[in-house]
Protein backbone atom coordinates (compact mmCIF):
# COMPACT_ATOMS: atom_id res chain seq x y z
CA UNK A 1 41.84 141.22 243.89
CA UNK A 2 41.19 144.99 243.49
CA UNK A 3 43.58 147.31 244.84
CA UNK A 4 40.35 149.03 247.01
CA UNK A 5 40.01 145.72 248.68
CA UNK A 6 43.49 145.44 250.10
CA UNK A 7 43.81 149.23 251.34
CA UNK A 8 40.27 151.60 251.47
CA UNK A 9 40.89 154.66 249.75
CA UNK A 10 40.41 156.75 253.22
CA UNK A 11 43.09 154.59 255.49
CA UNK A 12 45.41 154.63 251.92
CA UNK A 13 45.17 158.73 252.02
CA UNK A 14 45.30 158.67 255.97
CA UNK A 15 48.24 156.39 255.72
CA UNK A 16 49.88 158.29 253.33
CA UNK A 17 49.91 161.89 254.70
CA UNK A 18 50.85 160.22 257.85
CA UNK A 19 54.09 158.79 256.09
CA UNK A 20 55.06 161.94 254.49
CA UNK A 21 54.60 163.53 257.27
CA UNK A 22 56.96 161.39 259.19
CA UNK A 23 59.22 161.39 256.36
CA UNK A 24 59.24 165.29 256.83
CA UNK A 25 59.38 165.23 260.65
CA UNK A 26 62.96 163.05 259.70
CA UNK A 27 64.25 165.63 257.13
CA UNK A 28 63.68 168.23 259.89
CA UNK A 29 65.46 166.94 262.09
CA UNK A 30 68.19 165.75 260.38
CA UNK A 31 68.32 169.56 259.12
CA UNK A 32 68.50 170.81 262.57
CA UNK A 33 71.53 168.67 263.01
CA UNK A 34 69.46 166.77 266.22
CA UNK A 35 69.65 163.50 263.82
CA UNK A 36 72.42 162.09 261.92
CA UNK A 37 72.04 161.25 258.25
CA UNK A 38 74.25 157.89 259.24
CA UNK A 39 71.15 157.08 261.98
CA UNK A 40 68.49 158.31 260.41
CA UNK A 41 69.46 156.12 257.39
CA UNK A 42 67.18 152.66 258.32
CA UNK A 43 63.95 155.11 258.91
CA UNK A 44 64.37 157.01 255.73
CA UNK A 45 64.59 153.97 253.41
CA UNK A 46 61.65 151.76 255.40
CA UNK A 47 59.76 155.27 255.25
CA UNK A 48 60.24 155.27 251.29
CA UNK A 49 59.23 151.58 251.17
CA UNK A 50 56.05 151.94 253.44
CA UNK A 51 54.93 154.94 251.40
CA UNK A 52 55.88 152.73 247.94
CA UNK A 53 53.56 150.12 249.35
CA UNK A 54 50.44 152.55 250.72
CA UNK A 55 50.27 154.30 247.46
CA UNK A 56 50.87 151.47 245.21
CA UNK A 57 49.16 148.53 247.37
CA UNK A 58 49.20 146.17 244.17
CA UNK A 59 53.21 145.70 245.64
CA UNK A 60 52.03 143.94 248.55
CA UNK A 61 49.44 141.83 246.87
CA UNK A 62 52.60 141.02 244.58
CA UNK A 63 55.05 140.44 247.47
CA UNK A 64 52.66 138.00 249.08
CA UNK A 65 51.72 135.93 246.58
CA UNK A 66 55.59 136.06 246.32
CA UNK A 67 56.55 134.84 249.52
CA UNK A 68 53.41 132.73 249.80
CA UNK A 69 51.16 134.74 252.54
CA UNK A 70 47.53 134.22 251.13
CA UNK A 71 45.98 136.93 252.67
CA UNK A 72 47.91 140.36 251.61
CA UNK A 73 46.47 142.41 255.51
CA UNK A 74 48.72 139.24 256.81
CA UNK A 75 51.46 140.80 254.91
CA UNK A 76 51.10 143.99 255.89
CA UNK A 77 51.65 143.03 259.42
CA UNK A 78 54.49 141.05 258.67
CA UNK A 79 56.19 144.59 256.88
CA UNK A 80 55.26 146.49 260.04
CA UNK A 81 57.54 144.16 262.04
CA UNK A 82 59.89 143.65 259.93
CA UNK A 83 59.78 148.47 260.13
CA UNK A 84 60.09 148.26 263.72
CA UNK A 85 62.71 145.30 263.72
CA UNK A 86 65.08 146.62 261.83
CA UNK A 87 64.29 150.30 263.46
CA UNK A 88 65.14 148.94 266.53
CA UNK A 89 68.25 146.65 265.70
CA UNK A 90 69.83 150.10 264.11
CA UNK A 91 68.75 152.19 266.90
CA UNK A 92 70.26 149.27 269.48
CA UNK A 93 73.78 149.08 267.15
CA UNK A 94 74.00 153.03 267.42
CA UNK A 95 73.52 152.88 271.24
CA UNK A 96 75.88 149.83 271.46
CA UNK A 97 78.75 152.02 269.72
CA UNK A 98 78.01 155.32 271.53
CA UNK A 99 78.41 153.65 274.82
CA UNK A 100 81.26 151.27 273.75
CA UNK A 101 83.10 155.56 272.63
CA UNK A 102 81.85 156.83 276.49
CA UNK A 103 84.02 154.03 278.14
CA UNK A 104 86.82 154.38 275.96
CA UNK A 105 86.72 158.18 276.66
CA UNK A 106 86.24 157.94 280.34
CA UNK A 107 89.36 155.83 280.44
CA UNK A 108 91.50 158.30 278.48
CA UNK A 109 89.95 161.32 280.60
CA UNK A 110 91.27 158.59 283.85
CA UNK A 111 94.52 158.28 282.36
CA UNK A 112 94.65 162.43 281.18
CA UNK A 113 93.87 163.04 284.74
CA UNK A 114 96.37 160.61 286.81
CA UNK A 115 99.26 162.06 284.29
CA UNK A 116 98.04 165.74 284.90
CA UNK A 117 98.24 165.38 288.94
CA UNK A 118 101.22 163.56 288.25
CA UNK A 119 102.99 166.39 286.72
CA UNK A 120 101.47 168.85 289.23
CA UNK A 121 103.27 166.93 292.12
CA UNK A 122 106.35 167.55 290.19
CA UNK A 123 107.33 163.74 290.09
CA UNK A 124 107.81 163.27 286.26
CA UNK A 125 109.30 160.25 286.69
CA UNK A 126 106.56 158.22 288.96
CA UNK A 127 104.12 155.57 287.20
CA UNK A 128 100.72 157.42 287.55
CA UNK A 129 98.37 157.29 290.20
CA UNK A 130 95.10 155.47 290.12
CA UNK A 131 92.07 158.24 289.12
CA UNK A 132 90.08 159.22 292.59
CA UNK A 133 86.82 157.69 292.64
């Protein structure tokens, strides 16, 4: 099978610029400090591997004979889950930690505060209060 019949020429350019573009949009923002190198990590590397497989489409005719899919489009949908699943499952372990670091702050901030009004009472020596609610 040519590489023309697995990706048109037009959609393989289309697809392309829209990759780098993406990839750029990633390195901008990681350069404005708005994104983490550490997050941004899973969409840089599947970025690089989508734009591996649009310019070099012969990979995913490879891959899927590899892994058995007969028609390589099949495979190509298969890799675009497989992008957004493991976009998401990073995105959902980042969220997962950041909110697991907001409780564990919001109890030390509770704790900061009870021993702060203790010591403005002038008790040093009583257990502290409960925060106010």
């Amino acid at each position: 099978m040519s590489e023309h019949a697995i990706l048109p020429p037009g959609i393989q350019l289309t697809a392309l610029v829209v990759l780098l573009a993406f990839l750029a949009w990633v390195i901008r923002l990681i350069r404005a400090q708005r994104l983490s190198v550490r997050d941004s990590l899973a969409w840089l590397l599947t970025t690089a591997v989508a734009l591996a497989v649009t310019a070099f489409p012969s990979l995913l005719a490879g891959a899927a004979d590899l892994v058995g899919v007969q028609v390589p489009s099949n495979a190509v949908f298969g890799v675009g889950l497989l992008y957004l699943a493991v976009n998401v499952l990073t995105v959902t372990i980042a969220s997962s930690a950041t909110a697991e670091r907001t409780r564990r702050l919001a109890q030390e901030c509770a704790l900061l505060r009870a021993e702060l009004d203790r010591l403005k009472a002038g008790r040093p020596g009583d257990p502290p209060a409960p925060p106010p609610r």
